[in-house]
Each structure stands twice: as structure tokens, then as C-alpha cells.
N, C-alpha and C. Protein backbone atom coordinates (compact mmCIF):
# COMPACT_ATOMS: atom_id res chain seq x y z
N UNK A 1 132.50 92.36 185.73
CA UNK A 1 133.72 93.10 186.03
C UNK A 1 134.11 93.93 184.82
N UNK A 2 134.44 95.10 184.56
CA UNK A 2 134.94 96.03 183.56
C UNK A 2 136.34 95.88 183.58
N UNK A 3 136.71 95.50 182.18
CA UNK A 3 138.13 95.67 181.89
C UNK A 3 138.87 96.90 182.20
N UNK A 4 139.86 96.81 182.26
CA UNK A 4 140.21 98.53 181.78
C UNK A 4 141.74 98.27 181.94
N UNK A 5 142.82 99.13 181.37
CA UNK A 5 144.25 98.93 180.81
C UNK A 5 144.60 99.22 181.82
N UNK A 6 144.44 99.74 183.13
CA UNK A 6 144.83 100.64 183.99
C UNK A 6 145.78 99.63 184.63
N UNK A 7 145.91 98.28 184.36
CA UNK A 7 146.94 97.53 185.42
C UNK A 7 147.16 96.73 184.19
N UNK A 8 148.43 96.32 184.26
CA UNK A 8 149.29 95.74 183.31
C UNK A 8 148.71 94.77 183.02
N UNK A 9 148.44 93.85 181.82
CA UNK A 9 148.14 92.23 181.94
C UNK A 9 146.56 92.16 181.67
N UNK A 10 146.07 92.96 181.41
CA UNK A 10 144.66 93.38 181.56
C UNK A 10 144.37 93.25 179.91
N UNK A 11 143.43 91.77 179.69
CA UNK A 11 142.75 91.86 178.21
C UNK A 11 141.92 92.64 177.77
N UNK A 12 141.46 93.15 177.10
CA UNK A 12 139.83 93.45 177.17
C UNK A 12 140.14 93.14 174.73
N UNK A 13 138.79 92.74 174.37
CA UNK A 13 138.89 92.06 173.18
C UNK A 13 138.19 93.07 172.60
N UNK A 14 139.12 93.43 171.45
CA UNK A 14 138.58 95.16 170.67
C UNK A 14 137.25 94.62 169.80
N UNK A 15 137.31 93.41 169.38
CA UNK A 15 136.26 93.28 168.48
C UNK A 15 135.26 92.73 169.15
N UNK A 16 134.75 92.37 170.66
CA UNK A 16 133.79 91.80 170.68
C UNK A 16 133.18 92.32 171.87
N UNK A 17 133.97 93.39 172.44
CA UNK A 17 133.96 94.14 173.73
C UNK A 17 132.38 95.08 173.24
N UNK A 18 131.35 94.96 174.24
CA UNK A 18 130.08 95.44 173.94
C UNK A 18 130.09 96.89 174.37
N UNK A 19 129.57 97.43 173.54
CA UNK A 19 129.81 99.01 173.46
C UNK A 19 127.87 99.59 173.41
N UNK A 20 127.88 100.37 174.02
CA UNK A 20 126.24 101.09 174.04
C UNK A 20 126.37 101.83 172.86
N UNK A 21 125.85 102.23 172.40
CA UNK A 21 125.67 103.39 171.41
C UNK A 21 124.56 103.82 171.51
N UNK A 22 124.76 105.35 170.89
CA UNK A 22 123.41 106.57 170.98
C UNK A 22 123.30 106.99 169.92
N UNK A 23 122.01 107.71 169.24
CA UNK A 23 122.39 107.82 167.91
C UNK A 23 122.55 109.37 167.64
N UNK A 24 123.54 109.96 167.15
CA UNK A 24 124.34 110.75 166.69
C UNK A 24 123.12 112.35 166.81
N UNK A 25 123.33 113.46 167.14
CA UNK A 25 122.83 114.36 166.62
C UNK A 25 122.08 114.78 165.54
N UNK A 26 121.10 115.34 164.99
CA UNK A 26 120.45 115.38 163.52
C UNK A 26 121.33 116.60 163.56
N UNK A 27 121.87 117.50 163.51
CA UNK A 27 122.67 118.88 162.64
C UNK A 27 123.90 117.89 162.27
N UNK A 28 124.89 116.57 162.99
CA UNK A 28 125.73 116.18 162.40
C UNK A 28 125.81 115.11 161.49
N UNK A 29 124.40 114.54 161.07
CA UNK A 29 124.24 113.27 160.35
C UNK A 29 123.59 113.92 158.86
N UNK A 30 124.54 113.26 157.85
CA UNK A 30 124.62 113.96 156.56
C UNK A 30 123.76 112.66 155.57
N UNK A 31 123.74 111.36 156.18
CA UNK A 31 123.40 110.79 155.57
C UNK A 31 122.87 109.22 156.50
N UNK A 32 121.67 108.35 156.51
CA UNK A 32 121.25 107.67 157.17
C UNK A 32 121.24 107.72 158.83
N UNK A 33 121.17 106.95 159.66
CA UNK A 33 120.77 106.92 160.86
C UNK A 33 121.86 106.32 161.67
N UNK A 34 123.22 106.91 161.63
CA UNK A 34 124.39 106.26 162.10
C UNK A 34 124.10 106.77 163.79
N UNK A 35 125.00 105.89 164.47
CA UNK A 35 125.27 105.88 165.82
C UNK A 35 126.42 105.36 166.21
N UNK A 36 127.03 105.51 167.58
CA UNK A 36 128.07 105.62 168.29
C UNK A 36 128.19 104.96 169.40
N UNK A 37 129.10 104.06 169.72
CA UNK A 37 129.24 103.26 170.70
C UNK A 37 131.00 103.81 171.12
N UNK A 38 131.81 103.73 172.43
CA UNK A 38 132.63 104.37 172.97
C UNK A 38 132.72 103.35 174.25
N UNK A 39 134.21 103.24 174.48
CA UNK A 39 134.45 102.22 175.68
C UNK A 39 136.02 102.63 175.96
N UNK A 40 135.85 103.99 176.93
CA UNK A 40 137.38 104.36 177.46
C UNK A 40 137.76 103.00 178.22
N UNK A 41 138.75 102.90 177.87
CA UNK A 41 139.83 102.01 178.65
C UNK A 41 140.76 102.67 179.91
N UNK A 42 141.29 103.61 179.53
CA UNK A 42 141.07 104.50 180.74
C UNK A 42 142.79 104.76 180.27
N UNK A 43 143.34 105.92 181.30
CA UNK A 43 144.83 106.58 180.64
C UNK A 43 145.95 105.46 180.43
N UNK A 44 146.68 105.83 179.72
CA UNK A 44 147.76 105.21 179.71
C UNK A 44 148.83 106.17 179.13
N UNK A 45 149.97 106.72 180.09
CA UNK A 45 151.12 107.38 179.56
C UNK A 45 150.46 108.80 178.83
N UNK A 46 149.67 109.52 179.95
CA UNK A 46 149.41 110.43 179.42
C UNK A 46 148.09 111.00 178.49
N UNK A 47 147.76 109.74 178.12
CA UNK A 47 146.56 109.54 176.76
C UNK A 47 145.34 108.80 177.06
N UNK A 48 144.66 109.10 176.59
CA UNK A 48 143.40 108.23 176.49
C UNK A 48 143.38 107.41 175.38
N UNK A 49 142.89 106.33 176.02
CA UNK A 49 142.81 104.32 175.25
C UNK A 49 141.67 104.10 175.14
N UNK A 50 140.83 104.13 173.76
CA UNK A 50 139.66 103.02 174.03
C UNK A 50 139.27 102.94 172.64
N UNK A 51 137.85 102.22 172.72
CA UNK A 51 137.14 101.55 171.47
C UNK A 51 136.08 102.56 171.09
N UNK A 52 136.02 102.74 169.72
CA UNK A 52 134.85 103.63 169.34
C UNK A 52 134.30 102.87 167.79
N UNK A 53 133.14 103.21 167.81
CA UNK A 53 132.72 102.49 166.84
C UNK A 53 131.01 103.15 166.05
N UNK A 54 131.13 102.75 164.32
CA UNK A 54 130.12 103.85 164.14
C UNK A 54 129.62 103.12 163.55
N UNK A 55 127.64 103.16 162.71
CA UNK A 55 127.14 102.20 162.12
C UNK A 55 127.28 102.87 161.05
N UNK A 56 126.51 102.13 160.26
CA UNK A 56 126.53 103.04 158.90
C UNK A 56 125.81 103.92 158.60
N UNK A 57 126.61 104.75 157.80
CA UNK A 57 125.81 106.60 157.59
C UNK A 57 127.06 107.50 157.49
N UNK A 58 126.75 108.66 156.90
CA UNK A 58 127.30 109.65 156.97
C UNK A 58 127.21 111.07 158.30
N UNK A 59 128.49 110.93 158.72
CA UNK A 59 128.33 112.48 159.68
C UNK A 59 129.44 112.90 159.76
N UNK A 60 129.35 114.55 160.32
CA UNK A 60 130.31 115.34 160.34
C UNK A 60 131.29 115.56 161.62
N UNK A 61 131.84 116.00 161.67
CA UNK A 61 132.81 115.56 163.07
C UNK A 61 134.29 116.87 162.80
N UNK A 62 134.62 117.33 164.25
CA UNK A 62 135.72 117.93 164.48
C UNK A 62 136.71 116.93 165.27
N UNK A 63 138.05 116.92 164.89
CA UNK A 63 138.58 116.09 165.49
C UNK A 63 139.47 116.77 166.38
N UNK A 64 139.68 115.27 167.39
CA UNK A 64 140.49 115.58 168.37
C UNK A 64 142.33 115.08 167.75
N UNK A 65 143.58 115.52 168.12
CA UNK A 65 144.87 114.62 167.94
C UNK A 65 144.19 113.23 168.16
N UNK A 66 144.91 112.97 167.68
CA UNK A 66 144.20 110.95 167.74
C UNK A 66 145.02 110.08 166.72
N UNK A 67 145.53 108.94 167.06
CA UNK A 67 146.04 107.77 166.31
C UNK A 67 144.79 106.35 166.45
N UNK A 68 144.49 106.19 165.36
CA UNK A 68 143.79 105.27 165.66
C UNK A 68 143.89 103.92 164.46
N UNK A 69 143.60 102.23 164.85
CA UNK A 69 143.74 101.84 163.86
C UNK A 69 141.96 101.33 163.66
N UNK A 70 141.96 100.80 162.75
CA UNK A 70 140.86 100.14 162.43
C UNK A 70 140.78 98.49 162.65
N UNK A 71 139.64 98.15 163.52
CA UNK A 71 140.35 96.55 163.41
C UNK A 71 138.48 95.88 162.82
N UNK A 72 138.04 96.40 162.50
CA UNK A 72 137.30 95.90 161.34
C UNK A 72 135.66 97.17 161.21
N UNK A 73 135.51 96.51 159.83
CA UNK A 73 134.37 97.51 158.90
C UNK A 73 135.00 98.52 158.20
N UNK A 74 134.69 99.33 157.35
CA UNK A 74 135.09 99.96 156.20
C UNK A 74 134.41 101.28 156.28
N UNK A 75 134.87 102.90 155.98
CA UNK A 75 134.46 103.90 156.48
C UNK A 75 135.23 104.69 154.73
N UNK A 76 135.08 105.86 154.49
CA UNK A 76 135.32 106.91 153.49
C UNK A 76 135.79 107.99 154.97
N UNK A 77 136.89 108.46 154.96
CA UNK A 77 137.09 110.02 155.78
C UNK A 77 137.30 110.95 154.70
N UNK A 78 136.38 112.32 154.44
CA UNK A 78 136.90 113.51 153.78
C UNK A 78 137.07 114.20 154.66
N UNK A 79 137.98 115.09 154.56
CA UNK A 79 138.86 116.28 154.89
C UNK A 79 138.51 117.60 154.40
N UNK A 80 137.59 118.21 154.97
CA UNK A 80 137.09 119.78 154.75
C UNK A 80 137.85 120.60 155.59
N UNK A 81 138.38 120.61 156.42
CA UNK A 81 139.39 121.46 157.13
C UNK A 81 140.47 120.82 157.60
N UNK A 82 141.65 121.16 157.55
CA UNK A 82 142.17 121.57 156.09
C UNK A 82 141.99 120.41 154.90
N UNK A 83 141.68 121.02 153.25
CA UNK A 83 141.97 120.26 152.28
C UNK A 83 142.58 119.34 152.19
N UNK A 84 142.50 118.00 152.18
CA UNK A 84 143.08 116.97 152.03
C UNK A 84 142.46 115.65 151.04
N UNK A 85 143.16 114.98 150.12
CA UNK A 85 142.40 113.88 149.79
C UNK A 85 141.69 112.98 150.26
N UNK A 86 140.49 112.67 150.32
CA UNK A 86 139.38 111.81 151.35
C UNK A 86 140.79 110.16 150.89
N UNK A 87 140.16 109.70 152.23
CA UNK A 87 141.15 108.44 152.46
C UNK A 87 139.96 107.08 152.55
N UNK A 88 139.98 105.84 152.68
CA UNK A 88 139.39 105.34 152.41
C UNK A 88 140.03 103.93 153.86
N UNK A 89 139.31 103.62 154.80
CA UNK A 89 139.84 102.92 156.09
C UNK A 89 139.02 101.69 155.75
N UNK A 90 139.78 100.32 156.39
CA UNK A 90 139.32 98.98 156.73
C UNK A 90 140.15 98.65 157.98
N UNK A 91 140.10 97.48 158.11
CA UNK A 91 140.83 96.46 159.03
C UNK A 91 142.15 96.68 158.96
N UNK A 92 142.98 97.08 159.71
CA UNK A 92 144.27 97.33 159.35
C UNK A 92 145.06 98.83 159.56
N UNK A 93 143.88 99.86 158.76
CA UNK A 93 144.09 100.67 158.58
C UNK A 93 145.40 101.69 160.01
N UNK A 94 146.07 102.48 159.74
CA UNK A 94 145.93 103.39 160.64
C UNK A 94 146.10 104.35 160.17
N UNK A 95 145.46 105.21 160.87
CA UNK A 95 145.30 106.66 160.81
C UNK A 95 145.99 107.53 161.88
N UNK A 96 146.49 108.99 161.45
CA UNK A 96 146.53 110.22 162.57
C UNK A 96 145.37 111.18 162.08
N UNK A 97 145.05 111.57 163.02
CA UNK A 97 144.53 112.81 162.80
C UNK A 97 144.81 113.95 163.95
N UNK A 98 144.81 115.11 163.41
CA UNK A 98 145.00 116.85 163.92
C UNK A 98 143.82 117.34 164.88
N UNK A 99 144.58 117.83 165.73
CA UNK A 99 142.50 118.92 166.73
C UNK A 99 142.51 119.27 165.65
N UNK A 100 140.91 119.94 165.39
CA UNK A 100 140.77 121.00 164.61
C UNK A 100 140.23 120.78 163.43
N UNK A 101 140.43 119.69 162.46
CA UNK A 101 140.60 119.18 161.32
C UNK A 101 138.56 119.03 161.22
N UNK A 102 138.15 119.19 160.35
CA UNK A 102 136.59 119.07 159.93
C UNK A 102 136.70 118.09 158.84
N UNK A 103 135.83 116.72 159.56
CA UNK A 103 135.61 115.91 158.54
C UNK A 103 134.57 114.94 158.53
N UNK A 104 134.07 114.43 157.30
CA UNK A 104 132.96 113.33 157.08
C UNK A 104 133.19 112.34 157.00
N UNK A 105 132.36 111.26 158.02
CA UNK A 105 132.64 110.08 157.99
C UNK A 105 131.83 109.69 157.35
N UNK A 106 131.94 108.78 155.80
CA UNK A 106 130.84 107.95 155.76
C UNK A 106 131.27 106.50 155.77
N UNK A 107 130.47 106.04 156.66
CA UNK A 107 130.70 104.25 156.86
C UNK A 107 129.67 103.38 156.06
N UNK A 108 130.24 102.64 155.24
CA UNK A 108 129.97 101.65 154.79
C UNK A 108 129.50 100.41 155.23
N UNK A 109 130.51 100.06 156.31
CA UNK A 109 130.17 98.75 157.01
C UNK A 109 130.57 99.22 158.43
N UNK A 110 129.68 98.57 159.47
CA UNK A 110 129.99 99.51 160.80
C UNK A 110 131.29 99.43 160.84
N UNK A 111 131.85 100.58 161.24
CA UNK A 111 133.44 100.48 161.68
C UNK A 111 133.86 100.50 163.17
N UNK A 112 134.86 99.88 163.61
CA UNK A 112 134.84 99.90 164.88
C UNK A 112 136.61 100.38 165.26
N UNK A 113 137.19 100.76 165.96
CA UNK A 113 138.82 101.35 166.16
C UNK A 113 138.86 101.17 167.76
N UNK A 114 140.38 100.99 167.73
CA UNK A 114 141.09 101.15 168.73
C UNK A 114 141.84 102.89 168.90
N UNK A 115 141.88 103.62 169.50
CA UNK A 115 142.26 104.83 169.55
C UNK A 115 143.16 104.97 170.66
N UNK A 116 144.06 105.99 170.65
CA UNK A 116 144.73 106.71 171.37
C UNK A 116 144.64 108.19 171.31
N UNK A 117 144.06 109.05 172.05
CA UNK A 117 143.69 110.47 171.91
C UNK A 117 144.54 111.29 172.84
């Protein structure tokens, strides 16, 4: 049975919830053989809910608006569009980010998030 938020009361477990992953484009991978796993949860209030998660490596990425937290592994984000100080994410973390914004992920330890887009 697939979880999904779409009805109230509905668990689904961010850290252990099995996610496919594919591995990333070669024009966007800057560094090792990272890949991507993704598990919409489906709308809520307008937004999209789900789990995304990256292994380790470096790649490049345009972002979408997005709040997201981190609920475990460790990542570097730099900020090439617009200039910003690279930030540094774990367990805990949360983040916003802007459409538009050009930036590098490099992960350290796979990272995995809860998002709202």
C-alpha cells in the first residue's frame, strides 16, 4: 500500500521510507557518481510534500521555491546565482530556497529531506 498525506492521519517514516534513485545526468555531476531518490507525498494546501534524497558527490542544480529540512546526512550548498555564502546542512537543518537560484550540492554523507515546494 503507498502512503501518501492526502488523508489526514496518514504516517509515512521520512527516514526509512524506500526511495528508487537514478543516477543524476553527466553535464550536472561535478564530482563522483551521486544519485537521486524522490517520493511525492502528494499536495497539501497548495504545495507539494515529499522526500528527496542524494548520495554522495557533487552536482549542479536550479532551484525550485522550496522549504526543506534535513532529517539526516550532511551536504555543502554553494550559491552561484545569486552570490551567497555556501551554507553547510545536517539533521536538523532548515533551509529556503528561491526559483531560479544556481547551486552546488556537494554531499558528504547521503543526505536525505523532507520538502515542501
Amino acid at each position: 500500500m503507498s502512503l501518501t498525506l492526502q488523508t489526514a492521519g496518514v504516517v509515512t517514516d521520512a527516514l526509512r521510507s524506500p526511495l528508487e534513485h537514478a543516477a543524476l545526468p553527466e553535464d550536472v555531476v561535478r564530482a563522483g557518481a551521486p544519485s537521486t531518490g524522490i517520493r511525492e507525498l502528494g499536495p497539501f494546501a497548495g504545495v507539494e510534500l515529499g522526500i528527496w534524497e542524494m548520495t554522495e558527490g557533487a552536482a549542479v542544480d536550479t532551484e525550485i521555491d522550496e522549504v526543506f529540512i534535513v532529517v539526516a546526512g550532511s551536504a555543502r550548498v554553494e550559491f552561484v546565482e545569486p552570490s551567497l555564502p555556501s551554507i553547510e546542512v545536517r539533521a536538523g537543518s532548515v533551509v529556503r530556497l528561491a526559483a531560479g537560484m544556481q547551486t552546488v550540492w556537494t554531499v558528504h554523507e547521503t543526505l536525505r529531506k523532507v520538502y515542501i515546494a
